[in-house]
Every structure is written in structure tokens, then in C-alpha cells.
Protein backbone atom coordinates (compact mmCIF):
# COMPACT_ATOMS: atom_id res chain seq x y z
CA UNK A 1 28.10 32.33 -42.82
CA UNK A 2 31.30 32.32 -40.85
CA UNK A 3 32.20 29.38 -39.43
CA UNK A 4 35.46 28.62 -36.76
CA UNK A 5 37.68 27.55 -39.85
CA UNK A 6 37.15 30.69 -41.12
CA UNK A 7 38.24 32.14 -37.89
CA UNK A 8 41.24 29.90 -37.59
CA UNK A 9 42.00 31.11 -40.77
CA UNK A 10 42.52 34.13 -40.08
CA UNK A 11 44.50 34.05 -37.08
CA UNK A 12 46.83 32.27 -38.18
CA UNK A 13 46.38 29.21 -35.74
CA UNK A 14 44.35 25.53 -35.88
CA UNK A 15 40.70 24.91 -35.26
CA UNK A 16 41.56 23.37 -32.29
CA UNK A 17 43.14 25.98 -30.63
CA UNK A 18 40.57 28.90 -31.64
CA UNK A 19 37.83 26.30 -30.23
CA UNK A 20 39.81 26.34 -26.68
CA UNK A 21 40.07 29.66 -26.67
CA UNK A 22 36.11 29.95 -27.28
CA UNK A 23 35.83 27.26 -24.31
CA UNK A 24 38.17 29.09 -22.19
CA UNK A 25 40.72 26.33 -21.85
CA UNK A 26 43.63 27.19 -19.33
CA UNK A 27 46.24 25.93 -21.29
CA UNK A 28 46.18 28.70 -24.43
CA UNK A 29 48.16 31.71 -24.44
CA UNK A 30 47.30 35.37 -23.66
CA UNK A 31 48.89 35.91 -27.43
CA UNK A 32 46.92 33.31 -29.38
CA UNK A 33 43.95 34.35 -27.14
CA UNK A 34 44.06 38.02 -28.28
CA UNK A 35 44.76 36.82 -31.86
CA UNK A 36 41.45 34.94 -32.19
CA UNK A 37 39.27 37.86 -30.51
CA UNK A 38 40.39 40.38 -33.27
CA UNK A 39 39.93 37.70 -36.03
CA UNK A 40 36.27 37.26 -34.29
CA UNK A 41 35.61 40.64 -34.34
CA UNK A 42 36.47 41.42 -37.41
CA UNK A 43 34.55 38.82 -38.42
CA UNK A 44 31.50 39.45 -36.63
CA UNK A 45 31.86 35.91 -35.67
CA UNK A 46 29.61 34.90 -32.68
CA UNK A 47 30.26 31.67 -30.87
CA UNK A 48 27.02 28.79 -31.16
CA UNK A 49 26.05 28.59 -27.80
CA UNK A 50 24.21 25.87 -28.13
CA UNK A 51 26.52 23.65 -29.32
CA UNK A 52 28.93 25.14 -26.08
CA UNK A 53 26.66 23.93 -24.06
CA UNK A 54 25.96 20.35 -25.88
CA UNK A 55 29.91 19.22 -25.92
CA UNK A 56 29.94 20.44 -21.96
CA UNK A 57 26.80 18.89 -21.33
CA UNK A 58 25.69 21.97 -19.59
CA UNK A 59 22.69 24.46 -20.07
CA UNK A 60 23.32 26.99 -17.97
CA UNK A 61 19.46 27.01 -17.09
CA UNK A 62 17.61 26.34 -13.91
CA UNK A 63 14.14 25.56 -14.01
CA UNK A 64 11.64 27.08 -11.28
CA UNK A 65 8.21 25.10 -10.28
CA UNK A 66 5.62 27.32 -9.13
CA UNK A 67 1.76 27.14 -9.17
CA UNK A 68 1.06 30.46 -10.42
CA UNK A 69 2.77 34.05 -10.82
CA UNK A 70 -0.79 35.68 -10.26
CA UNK A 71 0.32 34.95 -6.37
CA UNK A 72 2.87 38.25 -5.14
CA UNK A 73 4.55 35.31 -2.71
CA UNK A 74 5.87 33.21 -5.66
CA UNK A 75 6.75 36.63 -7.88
CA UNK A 76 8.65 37.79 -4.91
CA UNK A 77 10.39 34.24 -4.44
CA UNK A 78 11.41 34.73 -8.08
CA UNK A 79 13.03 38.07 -8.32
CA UNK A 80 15.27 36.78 -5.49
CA UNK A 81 16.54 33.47 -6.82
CA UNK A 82 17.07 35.61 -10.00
CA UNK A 83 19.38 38.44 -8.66
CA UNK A 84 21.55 35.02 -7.67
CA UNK A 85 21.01 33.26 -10.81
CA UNK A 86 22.18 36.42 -12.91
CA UNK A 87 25.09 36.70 -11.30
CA UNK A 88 25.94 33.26 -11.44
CA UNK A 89 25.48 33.43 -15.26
CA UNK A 90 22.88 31.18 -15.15
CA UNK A 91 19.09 31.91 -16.69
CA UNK A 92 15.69 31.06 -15.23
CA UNK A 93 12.91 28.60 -16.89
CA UNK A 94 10.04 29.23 -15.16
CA UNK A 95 7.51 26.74 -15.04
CA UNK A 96 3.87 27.38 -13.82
CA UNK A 97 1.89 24.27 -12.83
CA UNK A 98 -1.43 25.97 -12.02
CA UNK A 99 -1.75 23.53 -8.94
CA UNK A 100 -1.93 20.57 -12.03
CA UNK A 101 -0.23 16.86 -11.85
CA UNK A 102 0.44 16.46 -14.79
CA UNK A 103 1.84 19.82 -15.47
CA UNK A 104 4.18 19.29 -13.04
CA UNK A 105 5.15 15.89 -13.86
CA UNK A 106 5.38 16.93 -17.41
CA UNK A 107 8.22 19.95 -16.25
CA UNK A 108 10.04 17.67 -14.19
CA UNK A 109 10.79 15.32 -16.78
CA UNK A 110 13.43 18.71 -17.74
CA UNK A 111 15.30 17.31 -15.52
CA UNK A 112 15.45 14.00 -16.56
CA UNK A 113 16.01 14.90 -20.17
CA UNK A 114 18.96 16.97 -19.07
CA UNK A 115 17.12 20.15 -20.75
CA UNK A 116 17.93 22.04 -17.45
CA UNK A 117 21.08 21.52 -15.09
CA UNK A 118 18.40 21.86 -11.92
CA UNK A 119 15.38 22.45 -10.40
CA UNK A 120 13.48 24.24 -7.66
CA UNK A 121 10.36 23.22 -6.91
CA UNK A 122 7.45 25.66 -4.48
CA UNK A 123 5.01 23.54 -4.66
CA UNK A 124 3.74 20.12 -4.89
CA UNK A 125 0.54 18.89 -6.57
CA UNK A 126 1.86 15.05 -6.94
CA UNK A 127 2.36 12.70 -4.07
CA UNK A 128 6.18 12.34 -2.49
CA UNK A 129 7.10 9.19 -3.57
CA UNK A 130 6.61 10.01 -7.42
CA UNK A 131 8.50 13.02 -7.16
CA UNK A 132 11.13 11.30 -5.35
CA UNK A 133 12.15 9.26 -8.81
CA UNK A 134 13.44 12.63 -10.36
CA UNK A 135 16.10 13.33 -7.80
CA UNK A 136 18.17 10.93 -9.29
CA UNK A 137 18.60 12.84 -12.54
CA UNK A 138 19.97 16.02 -11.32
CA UNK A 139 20.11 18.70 -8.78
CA UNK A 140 16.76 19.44 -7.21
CA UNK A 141 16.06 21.88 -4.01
CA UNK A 142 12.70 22.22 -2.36
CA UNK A 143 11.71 26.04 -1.43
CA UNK A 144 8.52 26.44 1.03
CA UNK A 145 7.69 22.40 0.53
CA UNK A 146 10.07 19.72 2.41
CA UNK A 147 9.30 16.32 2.47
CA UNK A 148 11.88 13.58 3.74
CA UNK A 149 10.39 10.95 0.82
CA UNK A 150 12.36 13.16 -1.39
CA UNK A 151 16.22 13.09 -0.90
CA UNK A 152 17.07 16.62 -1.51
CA UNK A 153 17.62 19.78 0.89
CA UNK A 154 14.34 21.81 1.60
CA UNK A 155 14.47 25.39 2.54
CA UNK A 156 11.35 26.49 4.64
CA UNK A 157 10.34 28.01 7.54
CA UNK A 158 8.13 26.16 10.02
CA UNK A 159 4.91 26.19 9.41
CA UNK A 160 3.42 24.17 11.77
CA UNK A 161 5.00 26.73 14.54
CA UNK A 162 3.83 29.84 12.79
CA UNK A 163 0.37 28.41 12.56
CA UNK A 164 0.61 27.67 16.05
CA UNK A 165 1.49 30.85 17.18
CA UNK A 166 -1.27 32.77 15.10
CA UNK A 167 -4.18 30.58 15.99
CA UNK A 168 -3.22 31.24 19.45
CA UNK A 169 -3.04 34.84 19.10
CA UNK A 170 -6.41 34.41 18.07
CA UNK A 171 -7.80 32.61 21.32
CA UNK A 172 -6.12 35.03 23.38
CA UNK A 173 -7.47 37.82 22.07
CA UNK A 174 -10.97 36.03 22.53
CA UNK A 175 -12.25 33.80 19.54
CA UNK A 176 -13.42 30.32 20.44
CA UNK A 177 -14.75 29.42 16.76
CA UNK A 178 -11.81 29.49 14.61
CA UNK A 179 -11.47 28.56 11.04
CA UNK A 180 -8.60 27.66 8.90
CA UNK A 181 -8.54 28.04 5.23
CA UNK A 182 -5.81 26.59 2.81
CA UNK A 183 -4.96 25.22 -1.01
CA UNK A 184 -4.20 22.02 -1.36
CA UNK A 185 -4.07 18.70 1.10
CA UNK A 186 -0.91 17.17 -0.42
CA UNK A 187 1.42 19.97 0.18
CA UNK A 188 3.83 19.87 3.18
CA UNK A 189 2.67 23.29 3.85
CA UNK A 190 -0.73 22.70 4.10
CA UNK A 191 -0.33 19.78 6.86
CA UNK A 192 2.15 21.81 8.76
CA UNK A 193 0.12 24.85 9.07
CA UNK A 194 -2.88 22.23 9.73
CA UNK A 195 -1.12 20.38 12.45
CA UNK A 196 -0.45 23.65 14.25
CA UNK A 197 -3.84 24.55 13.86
CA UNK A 198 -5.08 21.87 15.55
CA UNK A 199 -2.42 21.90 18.21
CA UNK A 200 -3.40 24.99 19.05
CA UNK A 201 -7.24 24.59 19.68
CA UNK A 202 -5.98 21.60 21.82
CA UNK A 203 -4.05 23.41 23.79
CA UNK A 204 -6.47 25.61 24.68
CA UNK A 205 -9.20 23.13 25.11
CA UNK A 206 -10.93 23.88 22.41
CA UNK A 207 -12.79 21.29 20.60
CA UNK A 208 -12.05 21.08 16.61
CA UNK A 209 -15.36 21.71 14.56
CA UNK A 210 -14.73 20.23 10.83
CA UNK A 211 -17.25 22.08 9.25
CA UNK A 212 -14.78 25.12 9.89
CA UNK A 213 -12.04 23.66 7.96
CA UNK A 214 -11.80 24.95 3.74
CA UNK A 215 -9.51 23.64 1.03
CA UNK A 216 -9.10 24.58 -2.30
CA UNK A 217 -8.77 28.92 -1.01
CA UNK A 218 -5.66 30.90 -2.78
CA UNK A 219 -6.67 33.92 -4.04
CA UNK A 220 -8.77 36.86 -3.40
CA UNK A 221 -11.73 35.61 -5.01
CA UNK A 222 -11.74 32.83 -3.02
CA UNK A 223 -11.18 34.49 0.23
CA UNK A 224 -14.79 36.14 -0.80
CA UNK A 225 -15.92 32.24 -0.80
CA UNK A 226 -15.22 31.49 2.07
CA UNK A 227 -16.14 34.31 3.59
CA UNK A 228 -19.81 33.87 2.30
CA UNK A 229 -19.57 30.03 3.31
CA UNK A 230 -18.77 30.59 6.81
CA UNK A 231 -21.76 33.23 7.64
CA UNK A 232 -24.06 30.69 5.68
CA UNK A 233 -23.22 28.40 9.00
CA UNK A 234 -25.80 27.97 11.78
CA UNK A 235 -22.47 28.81 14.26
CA UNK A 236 -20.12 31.08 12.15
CA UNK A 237 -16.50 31.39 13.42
CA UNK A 238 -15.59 34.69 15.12
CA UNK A 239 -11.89 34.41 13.95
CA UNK A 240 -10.06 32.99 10.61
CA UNK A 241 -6.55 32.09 10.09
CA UNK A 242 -6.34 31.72 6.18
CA UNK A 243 -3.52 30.25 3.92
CA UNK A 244 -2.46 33.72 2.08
CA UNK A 245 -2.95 37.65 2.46
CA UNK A 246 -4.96 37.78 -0.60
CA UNK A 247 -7.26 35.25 0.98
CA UNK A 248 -7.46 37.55 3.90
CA UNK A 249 -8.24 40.59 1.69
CA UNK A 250 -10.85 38.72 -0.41
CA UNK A 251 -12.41 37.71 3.21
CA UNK A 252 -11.74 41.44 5.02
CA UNK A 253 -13.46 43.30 1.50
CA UNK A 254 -16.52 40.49 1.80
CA UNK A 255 -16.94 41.12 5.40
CA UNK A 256 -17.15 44.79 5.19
CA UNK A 257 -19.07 44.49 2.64
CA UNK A 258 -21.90 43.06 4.79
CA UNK A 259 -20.87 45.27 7.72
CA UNK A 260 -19.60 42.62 9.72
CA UNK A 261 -16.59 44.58 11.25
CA UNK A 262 -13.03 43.85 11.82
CA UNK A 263 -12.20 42.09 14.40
CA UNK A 264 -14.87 43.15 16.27
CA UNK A 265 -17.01 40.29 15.00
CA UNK A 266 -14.69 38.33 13.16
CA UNK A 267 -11.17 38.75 13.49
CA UNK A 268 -8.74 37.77 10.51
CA UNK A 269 -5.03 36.32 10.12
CA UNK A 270 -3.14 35.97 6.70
CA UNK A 271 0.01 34.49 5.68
CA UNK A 272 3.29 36.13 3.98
CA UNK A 273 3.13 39.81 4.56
CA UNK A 274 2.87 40.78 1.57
CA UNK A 275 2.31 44.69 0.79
CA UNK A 276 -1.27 44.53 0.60
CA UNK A 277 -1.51 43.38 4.33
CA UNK A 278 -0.78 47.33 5.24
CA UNK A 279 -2.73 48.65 2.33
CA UNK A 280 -6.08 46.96 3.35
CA UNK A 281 -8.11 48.21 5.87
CA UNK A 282 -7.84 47.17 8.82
CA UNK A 283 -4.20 46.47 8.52
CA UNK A 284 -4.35 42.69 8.16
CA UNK A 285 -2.21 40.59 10.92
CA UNK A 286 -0.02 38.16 9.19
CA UNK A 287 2.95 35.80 9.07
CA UNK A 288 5.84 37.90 7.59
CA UNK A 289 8.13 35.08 5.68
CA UNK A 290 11.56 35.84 4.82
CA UNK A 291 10.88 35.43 1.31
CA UNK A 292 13.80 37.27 -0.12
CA UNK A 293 16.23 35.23 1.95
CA UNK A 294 14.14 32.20 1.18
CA UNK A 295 14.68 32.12 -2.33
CA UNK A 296 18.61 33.32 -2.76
CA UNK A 297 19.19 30.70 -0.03
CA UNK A 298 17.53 27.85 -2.13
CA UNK A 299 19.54 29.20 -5.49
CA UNK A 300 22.52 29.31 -3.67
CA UNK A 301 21.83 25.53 -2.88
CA UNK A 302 21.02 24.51 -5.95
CA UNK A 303 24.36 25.81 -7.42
CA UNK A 304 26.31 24.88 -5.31
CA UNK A 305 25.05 21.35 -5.92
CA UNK A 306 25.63 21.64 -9.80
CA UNK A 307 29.13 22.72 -9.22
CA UNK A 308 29.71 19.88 -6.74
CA UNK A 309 28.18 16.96 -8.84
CA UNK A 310 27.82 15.02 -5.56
CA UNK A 311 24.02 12.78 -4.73
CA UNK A 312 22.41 14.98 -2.63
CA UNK A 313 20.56 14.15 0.43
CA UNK A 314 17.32 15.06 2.68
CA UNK A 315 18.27 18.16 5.21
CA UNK A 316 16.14 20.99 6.30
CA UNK A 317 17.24 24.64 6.47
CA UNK A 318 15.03 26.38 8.80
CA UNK A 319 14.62 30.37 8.25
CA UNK A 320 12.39 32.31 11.24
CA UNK A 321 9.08 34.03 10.77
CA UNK A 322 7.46 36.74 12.55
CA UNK A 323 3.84 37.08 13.61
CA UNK A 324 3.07 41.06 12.58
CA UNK A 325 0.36 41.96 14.89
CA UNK A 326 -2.31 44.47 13.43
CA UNK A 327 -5.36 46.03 14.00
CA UNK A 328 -7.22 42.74 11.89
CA UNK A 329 -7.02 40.70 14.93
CA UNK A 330 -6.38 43.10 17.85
CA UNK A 331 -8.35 44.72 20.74
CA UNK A 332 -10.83 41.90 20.22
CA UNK A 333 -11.27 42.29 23.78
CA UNK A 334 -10.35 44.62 26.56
């Protein structure tokens, strides 16, 4: 096997300086630099990149949490802190949690061990304060979740306003019975969405009915669920803001499928705008997130905050949203 002595060898020059060269030192000239790349190549000789990255203490890795890829919100979120990652130099670990403690705690602990040089986390499973402890090992950004336990920059949008905003598109286009579906109670995006939910019943006067409220709804199988759930109720709701598009779907496919119509009797609201919300019929209404700009914005933080080497602290970056009105909630009445 050839080894860097071999190299050094056969350029004529010291270990030392072939080993700069292979580091990119500044201080090594464009002659003794040119000598070593022929003796490499005519050696085959191919740096070990692992041991590169040991004596910088770099990895060149980032590590992304997210609670599944089955979800088009989190693929998309992915593909965009990728194109920034790639051109950075810099490769992806991505970690699914499938909404699991332990998982998660089990990925953060990259961090710690200095297996990754930072982290992005979409989601949260475990409660604030524990994830608080790995901030102190390395760079961490929060995308979609913010929390200011944790002492690292969040980039969101806000969910409590966009929940807000739908749920009163809602009552003015008629619906008095609203429900509100979403995954899990810990997450920051959860209790926005479920604070603006709430705000926006009271600001119309309407009173909050618990039995209207679901957890534990992500995916299109469990927007069927709920849909069967809430017509099992003495008083069903005659409008739904979920937690996702697929939810919607799984609820829109149900409904027709026990010709309850759209919106006519039961008027529907997802979350995202993903490309299924023009595919299904009716067009689904929806929050459209910036996702794309979400996740460069968040890799863009995160590296600059590896390159920096400074302790990072809480601040929120804010992105806007738009409430894409369709025909799954409109013309409810006249």
C-alpha cells in the first residue's frame, strides 16, 4: 500500500512538507505543491480522509433530526439544506427519530461525541430542558421548533399567527364547530398552532369544545381517523383545521367516501402546501410554508456558526406564510 513516505519519496521533499501540501497549508510553494500532485498521481496515492479530519478535529458532517422522511415537508426541508451543504463541502447524516425519545436522545449524543461538527434539529419528542444540555457541545440550529430553554437560533415561521388566521377563515366562511388536529403536545409547533386556535374561537365568541381537539394525527391514515372519530360525535364539527396536508387528504378521501361533501358540510384546512393540496379534490386550503427558504436559511446558520466557533445564543428568525385559499374551505356560505 502506498503510504506518504512513499510519496515524499518520490518528490524529492520531507514528509512534512507533502503532509502540508495534502492539508493545504499556506506556507508551501506552487513548485513543491505541483511536485507532490504528480508523485500522487503517479502513485495512485489517495489521501486518508479520515485521519484529515481526526488531526483537524473536523468531520465535515452535519447531522439532520427529523421524525420521518415518509412526510413530503421534512423531504422537502432536506433537499434544501443539502443544495447548501454540497456546496459548502460538507455531507448530510440524516437522522430519523420516528417521533421516539430515546432515538433522539441517542442522535444527539453525535454531537457530544464530536462524530458530527453540528446539528439541526425539526422536531422535538424530549422536553426543552434536556435538550438544552447538548448545546454546549457544538453548533446546534432549530428549524420549524424554537424554544428559548434551548440557547441556540430557531428558524420558523409563526405558527400561532398562521393558525390564527386559518381558523378564522373558517368562522367567516360559517363553521361554528371547529376541530383541530395535530402530532405531538411537546413540540413548539403544536402549542403555537394550538394557542392560535384557541385565540381564534375566542375572538369570535366561540366557546372551545375539548372533545374536538386530536393528538397523535400525521399522516394520511390518520387523517382517515379522525375523520371517522369526529362523525362518531353526537355534535360533529362542520370545519377542521389539521396539522399537515396529508392529514387533510386522509380526512377529504374519508369524507367523500361517505358522501359528506366538501365544504359544504365540513369544510377542511391543511398545513404546508405541499403538491398534493392541488392534486386532491377539492383543492385543499392550506398554509403554504417557505420551506425551501426555511431550510437553506437554517444551514446557512449552522455554518456559519462552525466557522465562527463562538457560544451561540437564543434568537428567532421569523420567515412569512401565506394562507392559500381553495375551494376545501370556500363558498361555505353565500
Amino acid at each position: 500500500m502506498t503510504t506518504i513516505a512513499d510519496v515524499a519519496n518520490l518528490a524529492g521533499l520531507s514528509r512534512a512538507t507533502v503532509s502540508r501540501v495534502i492539508n493545504n497549508h499556506p506556507n508551501v510553494s506552487e513548485e513543491k505543491k505541483r511536485l507532490v500532485r504528480e508523485a500522487m498521481d503517479r502513485l495512485n496515492y489517495v489521501p486518508n480522509s479520515s485521519a484529515q479530519k481526526l488531526r483537524s478535529q473536523k468531520t465535515d458532517t452535519i447531522a439532520i433530526l427529523v421524525p420521518v422522511l415518509t412526510n413530503p415537508f421534512f423531504a422537502y426541508l432536506l433537499e434544501a439544506m443539502d443544495e447548501v451543504a454540497t456546496e459548502n463541502n460538507l455531507q448530510l447524516l440524516v437522522c430519523q427519530t420516528r417521533y421516539d425519545k430515546e432515538k433522539e436522545h441517542n442522535y444527539l449524543k453525535l454531537l457530544m461525541t464530536k462524530q458530527v461538527d453540528g446539528l439541526i434539529l425539526t422536531s422535538c419528542e424530549n422536553d426543552w430542558n434536556s435538550l438544552a444540555e447538548y448545546a454546549k457541545y457544538g453548533p446546534m440550529i432549530l428549524c420549524n421548533e424554537s424554544s428559548e430553554q434551548v440557547p441556540v437560533p430557531a428558524v420558523r415561521l409563526d405558527h400561532e399567527k398562521a393558525a390564527f388566521d386559518a381558523c378564522c377563515h373558517l368562522i367567516e366562511q360559517g363553521c361554528r364547530r371547529i376541530a383541530f388536529t395535530y402530532g405531538d403536545t411537546v413540540s413548539s409547533v403544536t402549542l403555537g398552532r394550538e394557542a392560535g386556535y384557541k385565540s381564534a374561537l375566542s375572538h369570535h365568541g366561540i366557546p372551545l369544545c375539548e372533545d374536538l381537539l386530536v393528538s397523535q394525527v400525521y399522516n394520511l391514515e390518520d387523517g382517515r381517523k379522525a375523520f371517522n372519530y369526529f362523525t362518531s360525535l353526537k355534535e360533529r364539527p362542520d370545519g377542521i383545521f389539521t396539522g399537515s396536508d396529508q392529514v387533510a387528504t386522509g380526512i377529504i378521501m374519508e369524507a367523500k367516501a361517505n358522501n359528506i361533501n366538501i365544504p359544504d358540510d365540513l369544510a377542511i384546512i391543511g398545513f404546508d402546501d405541499q403538491p398534493i393540496a392541488t392534486v386532491v379534490e377539492p383543492a385543499l386550503t392550506t398554509i403554504r410554508q417557505p420551506i425551501k427558504e426555511m431550510g437553506k436559511k437554517a444551514m446557512e446558520m449552522l455554518i456559519e456558526a462552525i466557522g465562527q466557533k463562538e457560544t451561540l445564543t437564543y434568537q428567532e428568525i421569523l420567515l412569512p406564510y401565506e394562507l392559500m385559499i381553495r375551494d376545501s374551505s370556500k363558498f361555505k356560505i353565500n
